[in-house]
PDB file of N, CA and C in Angstrom:
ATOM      1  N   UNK A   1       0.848  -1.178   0.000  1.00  0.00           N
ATOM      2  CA  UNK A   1       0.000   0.000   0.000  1.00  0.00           C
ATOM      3  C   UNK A   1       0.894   1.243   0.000  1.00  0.00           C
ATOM      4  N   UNK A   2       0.605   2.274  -1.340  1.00  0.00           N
ATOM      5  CA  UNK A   2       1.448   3.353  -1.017  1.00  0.00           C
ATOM      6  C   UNK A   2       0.814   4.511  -0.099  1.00  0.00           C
ATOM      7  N   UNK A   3       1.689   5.279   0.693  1.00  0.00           N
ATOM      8  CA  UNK A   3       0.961   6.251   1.588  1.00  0.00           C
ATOM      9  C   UNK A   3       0.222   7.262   0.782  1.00  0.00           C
ATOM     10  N   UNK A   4      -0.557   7.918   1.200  1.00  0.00           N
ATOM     11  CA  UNK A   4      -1.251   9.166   0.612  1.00  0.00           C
ATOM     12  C   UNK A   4      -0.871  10.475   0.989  1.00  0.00           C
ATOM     13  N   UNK A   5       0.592  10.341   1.534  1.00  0.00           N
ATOM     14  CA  UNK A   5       1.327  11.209   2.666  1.00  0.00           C
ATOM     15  C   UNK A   5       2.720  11.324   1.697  1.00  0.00           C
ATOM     16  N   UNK A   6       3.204  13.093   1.574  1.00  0.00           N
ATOM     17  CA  UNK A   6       4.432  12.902   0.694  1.00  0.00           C
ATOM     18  C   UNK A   6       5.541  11.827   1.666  1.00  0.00           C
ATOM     19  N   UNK A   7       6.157  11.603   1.175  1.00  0.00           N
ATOM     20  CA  UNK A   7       7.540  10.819   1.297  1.00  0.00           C
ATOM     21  C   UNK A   7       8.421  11.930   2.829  1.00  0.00           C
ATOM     22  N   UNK A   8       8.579  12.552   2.562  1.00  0.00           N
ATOM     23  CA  UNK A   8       9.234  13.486   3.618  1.00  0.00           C
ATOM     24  C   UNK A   8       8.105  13.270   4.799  1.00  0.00           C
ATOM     25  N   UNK A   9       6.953  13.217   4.758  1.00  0.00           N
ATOM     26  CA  UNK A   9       6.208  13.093   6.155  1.00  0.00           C
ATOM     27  C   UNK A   9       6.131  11.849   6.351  1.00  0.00           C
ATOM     28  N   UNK A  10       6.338  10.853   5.944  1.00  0.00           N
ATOM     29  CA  UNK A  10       6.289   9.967   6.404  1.00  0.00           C
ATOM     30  C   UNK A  10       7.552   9.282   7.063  1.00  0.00           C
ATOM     31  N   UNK A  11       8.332   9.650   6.270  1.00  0.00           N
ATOM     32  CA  UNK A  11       9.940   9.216   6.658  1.00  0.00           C
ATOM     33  C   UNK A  11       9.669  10.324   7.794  1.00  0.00           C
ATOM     34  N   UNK A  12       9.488  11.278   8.363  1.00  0.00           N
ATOM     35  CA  UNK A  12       9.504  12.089  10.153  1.00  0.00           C
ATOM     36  C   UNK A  12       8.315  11.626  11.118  1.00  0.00           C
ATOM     37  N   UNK A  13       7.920  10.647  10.375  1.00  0.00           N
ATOM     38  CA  UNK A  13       6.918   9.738  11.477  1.00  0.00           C
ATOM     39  C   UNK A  13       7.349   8.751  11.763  1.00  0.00           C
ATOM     40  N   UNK A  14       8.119   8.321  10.814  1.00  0.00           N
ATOM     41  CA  UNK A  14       8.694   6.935  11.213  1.00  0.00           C
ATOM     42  C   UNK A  14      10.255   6.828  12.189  1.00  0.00           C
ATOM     43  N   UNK A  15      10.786   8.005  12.256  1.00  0.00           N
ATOM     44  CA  UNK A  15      11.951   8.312  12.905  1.00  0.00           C
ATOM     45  C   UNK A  15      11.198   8.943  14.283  1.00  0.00           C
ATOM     46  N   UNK A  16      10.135   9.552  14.084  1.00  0.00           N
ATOM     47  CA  UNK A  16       9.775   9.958  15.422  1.00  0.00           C
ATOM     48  C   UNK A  16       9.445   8.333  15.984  1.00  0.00           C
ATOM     49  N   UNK A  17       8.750   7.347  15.644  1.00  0.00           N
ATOM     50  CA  UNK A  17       7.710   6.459  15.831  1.00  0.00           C
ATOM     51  C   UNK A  17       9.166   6.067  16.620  1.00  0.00           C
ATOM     52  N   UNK A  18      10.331   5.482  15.960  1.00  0.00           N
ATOM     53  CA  UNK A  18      11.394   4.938  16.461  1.00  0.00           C
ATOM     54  C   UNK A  18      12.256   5.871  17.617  1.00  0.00           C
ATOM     55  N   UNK A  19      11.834   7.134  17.751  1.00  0.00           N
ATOM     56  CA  UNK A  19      12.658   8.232  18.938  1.00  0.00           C
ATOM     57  C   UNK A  19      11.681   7.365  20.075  1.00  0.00           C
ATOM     58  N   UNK A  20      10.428   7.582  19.782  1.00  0.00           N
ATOM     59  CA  UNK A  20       9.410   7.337  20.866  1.00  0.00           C
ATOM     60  C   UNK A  20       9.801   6.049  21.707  1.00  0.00           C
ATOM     61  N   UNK A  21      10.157   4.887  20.826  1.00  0.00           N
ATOM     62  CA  UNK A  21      10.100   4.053  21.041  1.00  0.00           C
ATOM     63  C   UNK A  21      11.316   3.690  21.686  1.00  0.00           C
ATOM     64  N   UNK A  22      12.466   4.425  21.617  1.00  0.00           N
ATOM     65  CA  UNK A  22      13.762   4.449  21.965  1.00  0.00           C
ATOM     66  C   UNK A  22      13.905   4.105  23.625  1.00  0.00           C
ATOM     67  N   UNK A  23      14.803   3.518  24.398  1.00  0.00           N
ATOM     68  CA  UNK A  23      15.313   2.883  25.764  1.00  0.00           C
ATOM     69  C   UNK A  23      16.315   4.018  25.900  1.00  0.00           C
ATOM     70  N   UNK A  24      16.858   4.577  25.264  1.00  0.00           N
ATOM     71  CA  UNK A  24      17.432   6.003  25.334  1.00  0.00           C
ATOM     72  C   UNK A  24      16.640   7.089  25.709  1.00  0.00           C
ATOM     73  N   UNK A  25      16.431   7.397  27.350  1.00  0.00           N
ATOM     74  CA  UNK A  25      15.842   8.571  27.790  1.00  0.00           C
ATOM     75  C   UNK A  25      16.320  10.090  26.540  1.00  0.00           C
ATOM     76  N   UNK A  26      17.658  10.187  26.472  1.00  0.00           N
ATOM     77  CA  UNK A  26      18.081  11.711  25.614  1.00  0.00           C
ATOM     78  C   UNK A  26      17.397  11.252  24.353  1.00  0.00           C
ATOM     79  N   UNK A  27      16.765  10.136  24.029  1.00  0.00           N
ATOM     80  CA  UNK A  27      16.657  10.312  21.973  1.00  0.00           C
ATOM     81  C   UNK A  27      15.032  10.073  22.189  1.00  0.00           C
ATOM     82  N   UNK A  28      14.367   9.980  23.358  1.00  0.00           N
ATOM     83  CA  UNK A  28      13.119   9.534  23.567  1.00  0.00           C
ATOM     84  C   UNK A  28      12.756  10.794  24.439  1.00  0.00           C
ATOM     85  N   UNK A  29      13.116  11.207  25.134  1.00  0.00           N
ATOM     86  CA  UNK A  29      13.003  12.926  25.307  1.00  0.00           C
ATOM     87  C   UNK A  29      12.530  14.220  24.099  1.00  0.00           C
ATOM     88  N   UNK A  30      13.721  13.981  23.644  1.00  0.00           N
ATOM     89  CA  UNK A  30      13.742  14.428  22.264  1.00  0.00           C
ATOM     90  C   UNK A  30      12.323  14.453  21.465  1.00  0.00           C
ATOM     91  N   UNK A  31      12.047  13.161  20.757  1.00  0.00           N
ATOM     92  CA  UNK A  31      10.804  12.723  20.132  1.00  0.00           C
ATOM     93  C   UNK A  31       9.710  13.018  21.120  1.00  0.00           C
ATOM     94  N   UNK A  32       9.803  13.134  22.103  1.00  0.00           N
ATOM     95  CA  UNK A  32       8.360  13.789  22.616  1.00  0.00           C
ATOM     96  C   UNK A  32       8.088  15.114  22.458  1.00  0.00           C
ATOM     97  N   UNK A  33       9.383  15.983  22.796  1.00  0.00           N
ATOM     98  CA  UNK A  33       9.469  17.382  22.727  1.00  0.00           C
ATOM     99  C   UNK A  33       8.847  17.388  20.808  1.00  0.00           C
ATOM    100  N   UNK A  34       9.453  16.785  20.024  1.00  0.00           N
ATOM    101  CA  UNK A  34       9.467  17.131  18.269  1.00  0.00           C
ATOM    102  C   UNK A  34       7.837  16.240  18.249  1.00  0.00           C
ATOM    103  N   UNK A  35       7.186  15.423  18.718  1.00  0.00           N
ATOM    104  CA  UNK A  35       5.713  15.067  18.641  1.00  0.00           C
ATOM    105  C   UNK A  35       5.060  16.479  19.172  1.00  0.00           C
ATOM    106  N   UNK A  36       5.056  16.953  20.332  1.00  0.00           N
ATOM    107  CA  UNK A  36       4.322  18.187  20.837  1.00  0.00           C
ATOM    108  C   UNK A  36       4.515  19.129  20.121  1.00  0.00           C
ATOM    109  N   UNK A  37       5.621  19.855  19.798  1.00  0.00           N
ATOM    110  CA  UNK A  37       5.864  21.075  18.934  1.00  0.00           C
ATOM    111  C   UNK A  37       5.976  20.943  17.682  1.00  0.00           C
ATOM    112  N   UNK A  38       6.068  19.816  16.614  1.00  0.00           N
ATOM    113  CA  UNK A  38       6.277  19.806  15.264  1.00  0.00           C
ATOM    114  C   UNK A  38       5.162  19.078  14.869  1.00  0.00           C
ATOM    115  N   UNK A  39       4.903  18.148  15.499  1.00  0.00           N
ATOM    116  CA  UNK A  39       3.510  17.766  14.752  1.00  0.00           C
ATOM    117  C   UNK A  39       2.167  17.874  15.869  1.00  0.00           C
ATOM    118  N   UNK A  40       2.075  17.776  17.038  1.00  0.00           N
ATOM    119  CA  UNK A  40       0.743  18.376  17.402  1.00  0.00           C
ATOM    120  C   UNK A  40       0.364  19.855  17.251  1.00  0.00           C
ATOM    121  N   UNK A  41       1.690  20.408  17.515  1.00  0.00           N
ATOM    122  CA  UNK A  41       0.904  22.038  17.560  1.00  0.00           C
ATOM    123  C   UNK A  41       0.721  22.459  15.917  1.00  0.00           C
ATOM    124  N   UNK A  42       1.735  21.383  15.020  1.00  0.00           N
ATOM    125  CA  UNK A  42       1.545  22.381  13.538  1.00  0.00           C
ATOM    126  C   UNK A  42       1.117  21.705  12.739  1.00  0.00           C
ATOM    127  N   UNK A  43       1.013  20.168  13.400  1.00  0.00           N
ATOM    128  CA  UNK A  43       0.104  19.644  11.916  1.00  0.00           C
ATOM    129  C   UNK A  43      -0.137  18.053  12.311  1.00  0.00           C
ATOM    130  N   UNK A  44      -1.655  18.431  12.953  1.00  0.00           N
ATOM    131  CA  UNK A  44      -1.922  16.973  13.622  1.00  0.00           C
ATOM    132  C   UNK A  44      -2.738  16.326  12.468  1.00  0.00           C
ATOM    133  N   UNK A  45      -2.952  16.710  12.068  1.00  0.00           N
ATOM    134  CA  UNK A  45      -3.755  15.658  10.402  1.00  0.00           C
ATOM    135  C   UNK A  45      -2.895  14.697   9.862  1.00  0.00           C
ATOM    136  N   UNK A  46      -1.675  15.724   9.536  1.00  0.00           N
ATOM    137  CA  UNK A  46      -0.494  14.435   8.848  1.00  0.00           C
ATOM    138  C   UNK A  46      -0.265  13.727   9.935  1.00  0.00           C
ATOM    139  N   UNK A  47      -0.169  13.891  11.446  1.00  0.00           N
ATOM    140  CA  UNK A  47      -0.057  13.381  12.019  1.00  0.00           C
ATOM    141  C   UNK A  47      -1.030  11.615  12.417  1.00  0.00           C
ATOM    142  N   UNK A  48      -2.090  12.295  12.457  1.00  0.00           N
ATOM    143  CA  UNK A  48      -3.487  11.293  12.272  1.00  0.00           C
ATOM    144  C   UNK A  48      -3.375  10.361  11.111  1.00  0.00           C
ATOM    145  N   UNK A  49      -3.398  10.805  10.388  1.00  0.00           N
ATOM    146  CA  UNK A  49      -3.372  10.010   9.382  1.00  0.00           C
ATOM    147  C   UNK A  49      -1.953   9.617   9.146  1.00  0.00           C
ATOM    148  N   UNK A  50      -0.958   9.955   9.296  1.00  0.00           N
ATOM    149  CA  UNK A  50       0.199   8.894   9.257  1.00  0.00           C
ATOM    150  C   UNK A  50       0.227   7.730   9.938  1.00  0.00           C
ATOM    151  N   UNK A  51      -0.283   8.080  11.370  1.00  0.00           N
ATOM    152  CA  UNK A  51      -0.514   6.810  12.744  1.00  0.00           C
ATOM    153  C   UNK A  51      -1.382   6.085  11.938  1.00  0.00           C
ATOM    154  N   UNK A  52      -2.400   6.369  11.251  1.00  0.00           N
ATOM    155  CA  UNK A  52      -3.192   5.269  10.788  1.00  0.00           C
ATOM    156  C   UNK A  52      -2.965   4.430  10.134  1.00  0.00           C
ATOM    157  N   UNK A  53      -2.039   5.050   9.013  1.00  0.00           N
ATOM    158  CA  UNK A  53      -1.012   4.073   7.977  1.00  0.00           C
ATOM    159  C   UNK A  53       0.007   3.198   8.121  1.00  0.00           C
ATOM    160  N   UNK A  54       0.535   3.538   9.473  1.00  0.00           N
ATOM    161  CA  UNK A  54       1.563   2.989  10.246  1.00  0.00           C
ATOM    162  C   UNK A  54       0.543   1.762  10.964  1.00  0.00           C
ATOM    163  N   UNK A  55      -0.826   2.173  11.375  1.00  0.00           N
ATOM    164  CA  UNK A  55      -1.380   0.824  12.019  1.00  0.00           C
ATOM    165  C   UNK A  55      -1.576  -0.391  11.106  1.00  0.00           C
ATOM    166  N   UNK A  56      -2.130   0.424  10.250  1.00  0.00           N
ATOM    167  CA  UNK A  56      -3.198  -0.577   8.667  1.00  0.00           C
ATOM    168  C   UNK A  56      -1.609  -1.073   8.127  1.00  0.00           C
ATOM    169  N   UNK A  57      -0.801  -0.822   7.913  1.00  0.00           N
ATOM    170  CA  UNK A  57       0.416  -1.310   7.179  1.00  0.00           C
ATOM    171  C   UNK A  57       1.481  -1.624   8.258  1.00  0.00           C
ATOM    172  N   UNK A  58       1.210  -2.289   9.748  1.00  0.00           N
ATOM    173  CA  UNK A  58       2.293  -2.677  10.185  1.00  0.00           C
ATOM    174  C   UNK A  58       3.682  -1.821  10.573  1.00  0.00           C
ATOM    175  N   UNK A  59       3.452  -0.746   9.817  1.00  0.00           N
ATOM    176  CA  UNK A  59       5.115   0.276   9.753  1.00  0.00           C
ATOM    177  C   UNK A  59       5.745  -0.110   8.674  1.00  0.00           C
ATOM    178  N   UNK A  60       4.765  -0.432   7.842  1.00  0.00           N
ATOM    179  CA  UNK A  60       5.721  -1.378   6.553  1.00  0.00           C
ATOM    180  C   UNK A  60       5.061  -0.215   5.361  1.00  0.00           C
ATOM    181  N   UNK A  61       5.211   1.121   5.302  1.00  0.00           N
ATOM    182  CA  UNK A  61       4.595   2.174   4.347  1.00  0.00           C
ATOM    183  C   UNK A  61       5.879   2.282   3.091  1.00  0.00           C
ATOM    184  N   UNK A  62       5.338   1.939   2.003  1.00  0.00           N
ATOM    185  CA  UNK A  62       6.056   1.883   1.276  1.00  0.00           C
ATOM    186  C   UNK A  62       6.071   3.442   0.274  1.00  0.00           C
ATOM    187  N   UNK A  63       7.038   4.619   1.137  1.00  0.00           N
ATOM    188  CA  UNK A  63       7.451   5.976   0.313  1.00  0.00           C
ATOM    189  C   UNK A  63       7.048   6.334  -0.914  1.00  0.00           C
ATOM    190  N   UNK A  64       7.181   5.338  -1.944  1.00  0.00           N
ATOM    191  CA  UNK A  64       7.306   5.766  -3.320  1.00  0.00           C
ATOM    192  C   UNK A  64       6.858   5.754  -3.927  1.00  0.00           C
TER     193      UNK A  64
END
């Protein structure tokens, strides 16, 4: 399934998805601070709908 999301937003969901997910307090810090200020306060749609694509496709979104 290709995303309906350019290529650049999806590749910063998927690096956030992996900050979040990080055992590294400094790189999982980080990704919370860049979830609150880069994508909730400026653009929770791509946000929404990226999480969704990431559910329906496993994390397996194929960019291109």
């Amino acid at each position: 399934m290709a995303s309906e999301l350019p290529p650049d937003i999806v590749a910063g969901l998927q690096q956030l998805l992996q900050g979040l997910s990080s055992s590294d307090n400094v790189i999982r810090q980080s990704a919370e601070e860049s979830l609150s200020n880069d994508w909730v306060a400026t653009k929770p749609q791509m946000l929404l709908s990226g999480l969704a694509e990431q559910v329906l496709t496993g994390g397996d979104t194929n960019v291109s």
